[in-house]
Structures are given as structure tokens and as C-alpha cells.
PDB file of N, CA and C in Angstrom:
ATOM      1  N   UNK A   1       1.338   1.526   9.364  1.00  0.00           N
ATOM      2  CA  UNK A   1       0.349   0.722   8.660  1.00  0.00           C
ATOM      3  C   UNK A   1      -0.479   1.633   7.754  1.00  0.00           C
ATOM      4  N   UNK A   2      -0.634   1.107   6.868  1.00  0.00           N
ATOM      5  CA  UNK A   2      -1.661   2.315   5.792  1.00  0.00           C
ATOM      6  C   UNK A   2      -3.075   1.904   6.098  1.00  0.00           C
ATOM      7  N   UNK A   3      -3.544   3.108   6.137  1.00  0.00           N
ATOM      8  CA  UNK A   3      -4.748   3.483   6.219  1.00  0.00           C
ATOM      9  C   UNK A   3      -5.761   3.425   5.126  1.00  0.00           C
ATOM     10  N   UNK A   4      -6.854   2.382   5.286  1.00  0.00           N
ATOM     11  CA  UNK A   4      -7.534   2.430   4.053  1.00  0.00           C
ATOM     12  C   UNK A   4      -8.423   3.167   3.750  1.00  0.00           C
ATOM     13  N   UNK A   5      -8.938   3.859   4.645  1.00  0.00           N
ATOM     14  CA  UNK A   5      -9.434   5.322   4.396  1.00  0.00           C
ATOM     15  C   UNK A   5      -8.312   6.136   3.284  1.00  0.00           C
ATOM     16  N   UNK A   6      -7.493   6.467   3.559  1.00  0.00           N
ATOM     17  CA  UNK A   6      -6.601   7.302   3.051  1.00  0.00           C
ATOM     18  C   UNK A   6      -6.185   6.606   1.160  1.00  0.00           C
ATOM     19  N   UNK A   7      -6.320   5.296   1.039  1.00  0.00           N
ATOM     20  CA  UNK A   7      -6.602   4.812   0.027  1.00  0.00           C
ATOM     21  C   UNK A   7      -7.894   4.748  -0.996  1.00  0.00           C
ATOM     22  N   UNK A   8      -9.162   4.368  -0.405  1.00  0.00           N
ATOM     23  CA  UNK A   8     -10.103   5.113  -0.942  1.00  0.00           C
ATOM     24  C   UNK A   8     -10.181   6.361  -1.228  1.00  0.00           C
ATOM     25  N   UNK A   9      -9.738   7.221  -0.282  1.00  0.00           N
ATOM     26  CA  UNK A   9      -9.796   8.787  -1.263  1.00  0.00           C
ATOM     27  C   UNK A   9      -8.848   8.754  -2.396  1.00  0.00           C
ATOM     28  N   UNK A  10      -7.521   8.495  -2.332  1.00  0.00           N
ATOM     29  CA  UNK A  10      -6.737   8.448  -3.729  1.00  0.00           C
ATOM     30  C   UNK A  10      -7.654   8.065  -4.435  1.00  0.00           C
ATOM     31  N   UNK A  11      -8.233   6.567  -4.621  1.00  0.00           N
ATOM     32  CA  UNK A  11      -8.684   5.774  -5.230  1.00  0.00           C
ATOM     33  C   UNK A  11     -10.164   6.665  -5.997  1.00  0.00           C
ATOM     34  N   UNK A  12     -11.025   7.328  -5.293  1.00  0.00           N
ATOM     35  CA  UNK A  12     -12.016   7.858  -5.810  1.00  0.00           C
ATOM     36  C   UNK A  12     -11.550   9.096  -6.324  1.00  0.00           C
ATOM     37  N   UNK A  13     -11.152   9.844  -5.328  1.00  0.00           N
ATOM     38  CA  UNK A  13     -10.219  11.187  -6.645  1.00  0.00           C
ATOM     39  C   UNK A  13      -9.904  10.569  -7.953  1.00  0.00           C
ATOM     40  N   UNK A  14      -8.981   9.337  -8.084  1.00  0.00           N
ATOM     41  CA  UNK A  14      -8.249   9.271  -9.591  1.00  0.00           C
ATOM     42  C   UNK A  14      -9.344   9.325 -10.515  1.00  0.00           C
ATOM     43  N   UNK A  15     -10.570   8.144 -10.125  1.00  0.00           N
ATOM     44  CA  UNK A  15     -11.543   8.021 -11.030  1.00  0.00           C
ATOM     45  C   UNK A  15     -12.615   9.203 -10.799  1.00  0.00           C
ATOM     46  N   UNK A  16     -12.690   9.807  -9.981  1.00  0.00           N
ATOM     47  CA  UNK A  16     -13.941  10.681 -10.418  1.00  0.00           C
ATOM     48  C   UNK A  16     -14.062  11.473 -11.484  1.00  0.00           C
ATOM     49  N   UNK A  17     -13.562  12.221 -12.104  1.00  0.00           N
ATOM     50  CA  UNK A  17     -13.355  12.849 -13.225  1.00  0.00           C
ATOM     51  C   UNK A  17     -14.044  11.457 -14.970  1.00  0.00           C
ATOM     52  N   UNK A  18     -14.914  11.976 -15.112  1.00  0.00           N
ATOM     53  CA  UNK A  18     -15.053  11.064 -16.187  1.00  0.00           C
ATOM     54  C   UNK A  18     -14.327  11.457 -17.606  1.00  0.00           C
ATOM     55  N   UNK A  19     -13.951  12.853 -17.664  1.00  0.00           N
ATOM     56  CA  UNK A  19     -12.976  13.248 -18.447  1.00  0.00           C
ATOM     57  C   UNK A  19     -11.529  13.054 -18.908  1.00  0.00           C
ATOM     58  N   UNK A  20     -11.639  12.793 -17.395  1.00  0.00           N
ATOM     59  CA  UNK A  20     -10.019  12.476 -17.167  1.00  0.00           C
ATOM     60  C   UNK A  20      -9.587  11.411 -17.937  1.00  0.00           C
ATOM     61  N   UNK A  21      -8.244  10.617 -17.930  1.00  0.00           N
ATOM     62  CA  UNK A  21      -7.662   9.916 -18.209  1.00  0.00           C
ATOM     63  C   UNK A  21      -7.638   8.882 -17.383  1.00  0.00           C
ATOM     64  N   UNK A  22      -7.904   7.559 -17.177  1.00  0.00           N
ATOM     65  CA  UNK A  22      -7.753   6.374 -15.862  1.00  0.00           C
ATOM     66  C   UNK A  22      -6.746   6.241 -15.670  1.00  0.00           C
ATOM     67  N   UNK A  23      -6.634   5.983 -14.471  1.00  0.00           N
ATOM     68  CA  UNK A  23      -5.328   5.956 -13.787  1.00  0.00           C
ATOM     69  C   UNK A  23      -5.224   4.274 -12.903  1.00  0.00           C
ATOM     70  N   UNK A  24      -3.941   3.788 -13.827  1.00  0.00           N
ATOM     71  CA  UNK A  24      -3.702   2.198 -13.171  1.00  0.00           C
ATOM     72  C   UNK A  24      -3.533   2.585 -11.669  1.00  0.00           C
ATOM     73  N   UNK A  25      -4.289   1.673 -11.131  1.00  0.00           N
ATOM     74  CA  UNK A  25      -4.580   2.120  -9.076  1.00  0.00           C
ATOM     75  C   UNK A  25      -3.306   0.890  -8.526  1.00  0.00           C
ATOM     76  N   UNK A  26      -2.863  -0.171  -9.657  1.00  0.00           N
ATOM     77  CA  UNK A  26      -1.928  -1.276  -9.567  1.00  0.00           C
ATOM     78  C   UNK A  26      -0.503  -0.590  -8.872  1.00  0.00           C
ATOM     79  N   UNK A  27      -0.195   0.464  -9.728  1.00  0.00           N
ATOM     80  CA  UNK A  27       1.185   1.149  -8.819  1.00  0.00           C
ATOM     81  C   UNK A  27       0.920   2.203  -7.369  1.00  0.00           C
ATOM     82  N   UNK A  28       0.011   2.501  -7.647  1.00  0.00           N
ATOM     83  CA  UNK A  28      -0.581   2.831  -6.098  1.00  0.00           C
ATOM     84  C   UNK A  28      -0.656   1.643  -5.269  1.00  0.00           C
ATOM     85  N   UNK A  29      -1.372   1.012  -5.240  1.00  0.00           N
ATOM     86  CA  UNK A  29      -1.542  -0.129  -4.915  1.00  0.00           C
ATOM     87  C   UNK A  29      -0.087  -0.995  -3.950  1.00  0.00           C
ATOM     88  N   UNK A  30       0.897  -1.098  -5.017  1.00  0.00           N
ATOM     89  CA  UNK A  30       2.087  -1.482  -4.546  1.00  0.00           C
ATOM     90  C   UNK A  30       3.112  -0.584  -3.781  1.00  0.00           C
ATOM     91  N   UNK A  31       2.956   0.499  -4.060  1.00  0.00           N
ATOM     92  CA  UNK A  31       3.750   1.602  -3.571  1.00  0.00           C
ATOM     93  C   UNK A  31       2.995   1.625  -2.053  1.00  0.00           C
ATOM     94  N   UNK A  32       2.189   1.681  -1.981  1.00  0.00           N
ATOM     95  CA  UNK A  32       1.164   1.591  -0.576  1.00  0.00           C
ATOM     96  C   UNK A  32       1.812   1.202   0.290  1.00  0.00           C
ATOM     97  N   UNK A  33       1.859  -0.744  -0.083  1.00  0.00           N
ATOM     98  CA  UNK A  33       1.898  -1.799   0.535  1.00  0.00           C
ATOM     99  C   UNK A  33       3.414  -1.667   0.951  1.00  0.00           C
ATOM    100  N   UNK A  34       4.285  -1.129   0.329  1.00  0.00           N
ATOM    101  CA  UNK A  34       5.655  -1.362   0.634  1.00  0.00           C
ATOM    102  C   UNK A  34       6.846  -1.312   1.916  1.00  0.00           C
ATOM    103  N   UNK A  35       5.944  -0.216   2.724  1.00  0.00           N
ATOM    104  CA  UNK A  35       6.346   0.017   4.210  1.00  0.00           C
ATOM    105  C   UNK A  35       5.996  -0.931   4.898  1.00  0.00           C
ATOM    106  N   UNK A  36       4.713  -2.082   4.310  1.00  0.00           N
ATOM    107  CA  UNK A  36       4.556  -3.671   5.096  1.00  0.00           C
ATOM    108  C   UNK A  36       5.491  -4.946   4.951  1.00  0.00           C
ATOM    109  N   UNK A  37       6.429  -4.708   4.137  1.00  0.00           N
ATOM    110  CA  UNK A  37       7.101  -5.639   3.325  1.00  0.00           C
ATOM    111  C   UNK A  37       8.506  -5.044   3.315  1.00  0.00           C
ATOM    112  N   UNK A  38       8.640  -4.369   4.532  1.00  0.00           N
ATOM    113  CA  UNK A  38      10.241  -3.691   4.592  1.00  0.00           C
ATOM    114  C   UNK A  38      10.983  -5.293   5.220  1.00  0.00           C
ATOM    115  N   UNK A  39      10.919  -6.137   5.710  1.00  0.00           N
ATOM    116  CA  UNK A  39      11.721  -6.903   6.082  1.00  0.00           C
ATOM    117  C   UNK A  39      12.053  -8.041   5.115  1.00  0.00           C
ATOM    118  N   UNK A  40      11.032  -8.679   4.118  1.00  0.00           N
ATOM    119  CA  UNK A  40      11.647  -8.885   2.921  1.00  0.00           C
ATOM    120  C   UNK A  40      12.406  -8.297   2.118  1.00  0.00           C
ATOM    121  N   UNK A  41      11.854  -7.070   1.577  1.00  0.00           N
ATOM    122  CA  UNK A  41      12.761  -6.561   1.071  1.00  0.00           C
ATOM    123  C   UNK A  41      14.568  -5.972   1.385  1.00  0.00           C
ATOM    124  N   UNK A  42      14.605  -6.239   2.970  1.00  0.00           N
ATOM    125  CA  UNK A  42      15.673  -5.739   3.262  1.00  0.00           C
ATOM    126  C   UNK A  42      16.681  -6.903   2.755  1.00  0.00           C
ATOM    127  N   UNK A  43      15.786  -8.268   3.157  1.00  0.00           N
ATOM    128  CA  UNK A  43      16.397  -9.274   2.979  1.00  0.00           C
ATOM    129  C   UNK A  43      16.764  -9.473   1.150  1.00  0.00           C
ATOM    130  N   UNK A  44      16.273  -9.026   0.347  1.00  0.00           N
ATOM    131  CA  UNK A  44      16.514  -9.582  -0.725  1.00  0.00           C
ATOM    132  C   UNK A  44      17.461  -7.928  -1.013  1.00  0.00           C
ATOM    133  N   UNK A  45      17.436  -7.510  -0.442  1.00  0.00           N
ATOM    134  CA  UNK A  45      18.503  -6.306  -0.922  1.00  0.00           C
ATOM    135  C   UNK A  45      20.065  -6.919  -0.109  1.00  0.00           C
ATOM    136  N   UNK A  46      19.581  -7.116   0.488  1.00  0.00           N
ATOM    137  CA  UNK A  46      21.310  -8.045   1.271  1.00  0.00           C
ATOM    138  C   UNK A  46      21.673  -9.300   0.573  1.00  0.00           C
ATOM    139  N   UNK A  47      20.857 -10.567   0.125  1.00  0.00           N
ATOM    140  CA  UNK A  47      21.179 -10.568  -0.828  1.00  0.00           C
ATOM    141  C   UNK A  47      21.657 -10.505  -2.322  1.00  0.00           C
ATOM    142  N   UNK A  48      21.363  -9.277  -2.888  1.00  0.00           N
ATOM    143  CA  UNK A  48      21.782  -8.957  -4.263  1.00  0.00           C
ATOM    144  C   UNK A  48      23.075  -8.371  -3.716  1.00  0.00           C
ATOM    145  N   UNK A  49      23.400  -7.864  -2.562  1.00  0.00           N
ATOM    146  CA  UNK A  49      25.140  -7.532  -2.598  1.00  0.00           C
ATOM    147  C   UNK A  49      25.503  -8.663  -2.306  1.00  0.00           C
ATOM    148  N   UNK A  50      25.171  -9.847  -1.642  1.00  0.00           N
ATOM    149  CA  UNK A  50      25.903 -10.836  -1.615  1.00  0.00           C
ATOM    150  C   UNK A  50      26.149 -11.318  -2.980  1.00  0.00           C
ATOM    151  N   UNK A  51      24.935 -11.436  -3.889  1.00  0.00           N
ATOM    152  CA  UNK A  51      25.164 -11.985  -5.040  1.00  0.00           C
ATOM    153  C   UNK A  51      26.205 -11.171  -6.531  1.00  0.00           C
ATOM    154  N   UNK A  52      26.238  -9.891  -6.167  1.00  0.00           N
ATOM    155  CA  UNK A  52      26.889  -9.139  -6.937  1.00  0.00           C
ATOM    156  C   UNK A  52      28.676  -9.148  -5.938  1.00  0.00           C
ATOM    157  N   UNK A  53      28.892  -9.971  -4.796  1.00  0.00           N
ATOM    158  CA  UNK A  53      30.242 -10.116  -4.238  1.00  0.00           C
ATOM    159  C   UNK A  53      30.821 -10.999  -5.143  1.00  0.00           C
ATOM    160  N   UNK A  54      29.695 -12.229  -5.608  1.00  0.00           N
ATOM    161  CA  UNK A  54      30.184 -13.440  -6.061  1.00  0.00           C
ATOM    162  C   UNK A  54      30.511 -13.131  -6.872  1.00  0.00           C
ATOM    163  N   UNK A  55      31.882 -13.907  -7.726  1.00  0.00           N
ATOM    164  CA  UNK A  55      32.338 -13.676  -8.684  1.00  0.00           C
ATOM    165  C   UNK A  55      31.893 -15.017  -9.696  1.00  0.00           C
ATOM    166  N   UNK A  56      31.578 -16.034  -9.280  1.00  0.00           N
ATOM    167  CA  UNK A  56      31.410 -17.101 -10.089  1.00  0.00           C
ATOM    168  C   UNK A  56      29.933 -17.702 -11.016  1.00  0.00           C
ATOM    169  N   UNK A  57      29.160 -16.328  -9.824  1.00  0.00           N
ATOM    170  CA  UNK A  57      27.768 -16.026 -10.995  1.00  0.00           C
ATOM    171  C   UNK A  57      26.767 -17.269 -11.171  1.00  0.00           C
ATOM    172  N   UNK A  58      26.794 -17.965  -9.721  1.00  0.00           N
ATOM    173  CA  UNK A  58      26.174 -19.367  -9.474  1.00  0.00           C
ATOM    174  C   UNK A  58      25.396 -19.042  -8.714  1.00  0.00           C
ATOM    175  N   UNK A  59      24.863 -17.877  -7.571  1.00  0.00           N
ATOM    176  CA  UNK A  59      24.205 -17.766  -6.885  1.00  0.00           C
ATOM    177  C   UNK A  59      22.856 -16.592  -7.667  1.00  0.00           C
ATOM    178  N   UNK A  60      21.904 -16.669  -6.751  1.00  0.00           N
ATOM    179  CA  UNK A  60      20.806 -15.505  -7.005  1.00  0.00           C
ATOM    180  C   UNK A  60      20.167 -15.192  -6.035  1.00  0.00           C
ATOM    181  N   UNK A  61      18.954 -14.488  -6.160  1.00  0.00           N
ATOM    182  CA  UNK A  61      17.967 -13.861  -5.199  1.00  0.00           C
ATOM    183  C   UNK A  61      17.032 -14.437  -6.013  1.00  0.00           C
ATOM    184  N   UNK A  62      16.501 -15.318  -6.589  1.00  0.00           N
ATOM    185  CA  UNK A  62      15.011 -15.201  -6.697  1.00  0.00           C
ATOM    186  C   UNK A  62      14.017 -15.588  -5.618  1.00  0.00           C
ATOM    187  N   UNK A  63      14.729 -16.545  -4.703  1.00  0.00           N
ATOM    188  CA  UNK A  63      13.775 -16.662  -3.330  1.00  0.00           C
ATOM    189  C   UNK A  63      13.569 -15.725  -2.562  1.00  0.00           C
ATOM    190  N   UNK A  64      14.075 -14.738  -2.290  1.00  0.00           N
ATOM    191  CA  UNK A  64      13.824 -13.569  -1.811  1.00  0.00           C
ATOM    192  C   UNK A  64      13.498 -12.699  -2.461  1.00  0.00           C
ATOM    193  N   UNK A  65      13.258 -12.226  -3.931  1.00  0.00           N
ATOM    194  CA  UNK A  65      12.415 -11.755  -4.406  1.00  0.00           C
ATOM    195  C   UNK A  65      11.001 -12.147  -4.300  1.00  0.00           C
ATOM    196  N   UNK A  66      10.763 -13.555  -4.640  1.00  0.00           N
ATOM    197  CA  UNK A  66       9.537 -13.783  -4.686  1.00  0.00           C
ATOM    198  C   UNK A  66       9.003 -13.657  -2.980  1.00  0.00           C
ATOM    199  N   UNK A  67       9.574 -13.697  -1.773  1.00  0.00           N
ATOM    200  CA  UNK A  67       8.902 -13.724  -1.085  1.00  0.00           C
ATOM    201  C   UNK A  67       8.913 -12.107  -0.441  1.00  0.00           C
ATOM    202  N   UNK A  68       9.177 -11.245  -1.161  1.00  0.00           N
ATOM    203  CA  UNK A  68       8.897  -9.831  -1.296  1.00  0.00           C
ATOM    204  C   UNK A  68       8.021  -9.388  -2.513  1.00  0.00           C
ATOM    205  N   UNK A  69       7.894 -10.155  -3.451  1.00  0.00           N
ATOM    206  CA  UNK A  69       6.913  -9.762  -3.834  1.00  0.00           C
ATOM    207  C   UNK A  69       5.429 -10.587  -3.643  1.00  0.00           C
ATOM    208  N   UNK A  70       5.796 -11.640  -2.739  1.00  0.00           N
ATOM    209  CA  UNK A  70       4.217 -12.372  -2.298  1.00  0.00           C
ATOM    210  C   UNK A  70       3.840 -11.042  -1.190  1.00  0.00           C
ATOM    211  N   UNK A  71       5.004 -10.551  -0.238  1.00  0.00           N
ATOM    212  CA  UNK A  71       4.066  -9.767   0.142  1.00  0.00           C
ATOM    213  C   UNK A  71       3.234  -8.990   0.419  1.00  0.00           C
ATOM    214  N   UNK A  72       3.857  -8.265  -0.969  1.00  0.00           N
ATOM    215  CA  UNK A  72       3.303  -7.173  -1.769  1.00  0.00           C
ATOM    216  C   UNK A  72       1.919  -7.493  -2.052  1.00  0.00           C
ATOM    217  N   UNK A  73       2.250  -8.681  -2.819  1.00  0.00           N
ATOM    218  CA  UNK A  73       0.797  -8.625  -3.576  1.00  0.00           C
ATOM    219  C   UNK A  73      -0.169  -9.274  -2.066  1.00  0.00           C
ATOM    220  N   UNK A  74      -0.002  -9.798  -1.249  1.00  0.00           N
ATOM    221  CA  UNK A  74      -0.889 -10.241  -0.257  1.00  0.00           C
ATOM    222  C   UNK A  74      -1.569  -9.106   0.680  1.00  0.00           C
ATOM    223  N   UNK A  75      -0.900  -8.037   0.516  1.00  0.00           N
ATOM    224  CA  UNK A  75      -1.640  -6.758   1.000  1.00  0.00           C
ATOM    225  C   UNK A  75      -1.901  -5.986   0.119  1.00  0.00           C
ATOM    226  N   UNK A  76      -2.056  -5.800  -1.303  1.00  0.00           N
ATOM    227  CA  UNK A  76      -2.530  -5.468  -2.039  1.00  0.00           C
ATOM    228  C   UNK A  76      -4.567  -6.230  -2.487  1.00  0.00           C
ATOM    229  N   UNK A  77      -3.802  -7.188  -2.386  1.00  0.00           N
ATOM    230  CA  UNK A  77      -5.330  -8.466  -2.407  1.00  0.00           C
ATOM    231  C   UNK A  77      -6.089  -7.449  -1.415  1.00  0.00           C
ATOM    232  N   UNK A  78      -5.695  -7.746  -0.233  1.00  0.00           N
ATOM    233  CA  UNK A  78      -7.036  -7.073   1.198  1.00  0.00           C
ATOM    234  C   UNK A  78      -6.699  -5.617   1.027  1.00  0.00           C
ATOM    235  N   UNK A  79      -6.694  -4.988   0.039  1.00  0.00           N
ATOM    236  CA  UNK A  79      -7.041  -3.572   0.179  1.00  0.00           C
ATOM    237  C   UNK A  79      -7.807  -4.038  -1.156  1.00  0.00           C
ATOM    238  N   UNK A  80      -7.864  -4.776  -2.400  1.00  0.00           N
ATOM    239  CA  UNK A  80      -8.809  -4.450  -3.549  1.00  0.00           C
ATOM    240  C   UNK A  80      -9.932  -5.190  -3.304  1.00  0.00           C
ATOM    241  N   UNK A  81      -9.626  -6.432  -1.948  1.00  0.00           N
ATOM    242  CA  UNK A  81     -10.965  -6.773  -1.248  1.00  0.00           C
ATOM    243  C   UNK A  81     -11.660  -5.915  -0.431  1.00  0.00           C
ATOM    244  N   UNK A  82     -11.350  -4.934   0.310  1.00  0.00           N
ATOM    245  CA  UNK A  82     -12.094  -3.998   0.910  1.00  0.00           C
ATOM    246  C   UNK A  82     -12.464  -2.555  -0.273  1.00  0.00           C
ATOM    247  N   UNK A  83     -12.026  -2.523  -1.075  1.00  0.00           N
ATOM    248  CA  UNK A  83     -12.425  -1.736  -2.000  1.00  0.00           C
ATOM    249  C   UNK A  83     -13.231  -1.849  -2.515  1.00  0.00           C
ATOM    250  N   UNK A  84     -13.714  -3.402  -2.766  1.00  0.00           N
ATOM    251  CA  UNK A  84     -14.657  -4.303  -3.508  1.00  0.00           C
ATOM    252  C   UNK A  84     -15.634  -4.461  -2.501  1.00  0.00           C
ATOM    253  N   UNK A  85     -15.892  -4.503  -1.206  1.00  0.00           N
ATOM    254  CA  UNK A  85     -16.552  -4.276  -0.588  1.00  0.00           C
ATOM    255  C   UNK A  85     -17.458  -3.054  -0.566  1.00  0.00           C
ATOM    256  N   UNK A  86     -16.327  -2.017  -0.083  1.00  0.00           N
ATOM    257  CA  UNK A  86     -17.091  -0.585  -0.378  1.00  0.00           C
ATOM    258  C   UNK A  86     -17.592  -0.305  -1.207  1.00  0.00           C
ATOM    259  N   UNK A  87     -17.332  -0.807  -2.105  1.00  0.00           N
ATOM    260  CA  UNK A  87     -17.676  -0.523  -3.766  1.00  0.00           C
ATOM    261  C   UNK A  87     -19.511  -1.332  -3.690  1.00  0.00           C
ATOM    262  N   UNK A  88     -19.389  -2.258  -3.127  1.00  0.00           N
ATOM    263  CA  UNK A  88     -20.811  -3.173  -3.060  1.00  0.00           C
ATOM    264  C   UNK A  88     -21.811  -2.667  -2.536  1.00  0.00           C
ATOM    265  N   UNK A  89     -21.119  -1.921  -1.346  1.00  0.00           N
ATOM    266  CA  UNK A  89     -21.830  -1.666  -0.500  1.00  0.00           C
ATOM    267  C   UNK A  89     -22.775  -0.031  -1.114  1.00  0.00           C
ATOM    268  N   UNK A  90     -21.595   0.547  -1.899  1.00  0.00           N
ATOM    269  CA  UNK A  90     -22.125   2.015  -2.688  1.00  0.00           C
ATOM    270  C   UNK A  90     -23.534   1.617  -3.459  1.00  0.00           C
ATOM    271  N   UNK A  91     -23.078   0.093  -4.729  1.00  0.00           N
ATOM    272  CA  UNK A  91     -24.549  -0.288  -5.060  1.00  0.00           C
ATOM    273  C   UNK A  91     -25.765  -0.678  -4.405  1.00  0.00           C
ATOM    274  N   UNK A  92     -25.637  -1.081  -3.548  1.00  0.00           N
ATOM    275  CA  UNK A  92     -26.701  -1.851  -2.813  1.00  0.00           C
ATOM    276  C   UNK A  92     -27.673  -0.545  -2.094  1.00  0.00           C
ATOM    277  N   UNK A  93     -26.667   0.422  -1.793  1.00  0.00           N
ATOM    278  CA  UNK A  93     -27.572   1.592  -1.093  1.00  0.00           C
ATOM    279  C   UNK A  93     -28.062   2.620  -1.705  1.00  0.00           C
ATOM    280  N   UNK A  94     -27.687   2.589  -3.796  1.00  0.00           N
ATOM    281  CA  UNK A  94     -28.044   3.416  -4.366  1.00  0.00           C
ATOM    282  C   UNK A  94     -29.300   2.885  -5.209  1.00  0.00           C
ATOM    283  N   UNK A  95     -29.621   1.325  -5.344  1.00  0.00           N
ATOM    284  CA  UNK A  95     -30.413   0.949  -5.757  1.00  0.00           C
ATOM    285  C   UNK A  95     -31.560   0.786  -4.633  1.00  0.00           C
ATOM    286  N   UNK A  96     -31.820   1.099  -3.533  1.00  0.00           N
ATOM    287  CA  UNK A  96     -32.839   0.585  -2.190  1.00  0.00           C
ATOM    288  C   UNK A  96     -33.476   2.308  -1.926  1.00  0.00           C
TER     289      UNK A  96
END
């Protein structure tokens, strides 16, 4: 399970530097999540060899794509909601 500790530090390293260049946190983000979403994805990888067996080019994977990539993005959501949290919580204690 990833650790959202271990995500906030990526996350504040990329941006601290105001010099730097920004860095999209979106492919972090997904790359993260991906060890949560190994059983969709296994599934839509077993289907694309099924679908690349077929010869008649009537079948697909998009149902199993999409439900590998809902779950991507559904643990992506509760890590940019707890980010957004922390993040609230940084203002609230720098303005008091």
C-alpha cells in the first residue's frame, strides 16, 4: 500500500524550488496508485491477448480498461484529497 507520507515528500521536494521548473504530480500520481490496481489491470492485460488471438477483430477491452483506469483515478482522488487537506491545514496554522 503506498504511503502518503512518502508522497508528500515527493510532492513538496518537486515544488519547493521556486526556480525550478513544475513538475506535473498527475504521473506521479498514477504511477503511485498502480500496485492498487494490479488485479484490473491483470485482467485487461489477459484480455488484449485474447483480443489480439481473435482474428475477426469484433472483440475489445474497453471494459476492462476503463475499470483499470477507474481505479487508478479513485486512488489518485484520496491522495489529492489528503494533500488538499494538508495543504489547508499548512494555511490555517501559518495565518493564526
Amino acid at each position: 500500500m503506498l504511503k502518503l507520507e512518502s508522497f508528500l515528500i515527493h510532492f513538496y521536494v518537486s515544488i519547493s524550488g521556486a526556480d525550478e521548473e513544475l513538475v506535473d504530480q498527475k504521473k506521479y500520481l498514477e504511477e503511485s496508485c498502480q500496485p492498487k490496481c494490479v488485479k484490473p489491470l491483470i485482467e485487461y492485460q489477459a484480455c488484449v491477448k485474447r483480443v489480439e488471438a481473435d482474428n475477426n477483430g469484433e472483440k475489445h477491452c474497453t471494459g476492462q480498461y476503463f475499470d483499470y483506469i477507474s481505479c487508478v483515478d479513485k486512488c489518485t482522488h484520496v491522495l489529492i484529497i489528503a494533500l488538499w487537506r494538508v495543504g489547508c491545514a499548512e494555511v490555517i496554522r501559518s495565518t493564526q
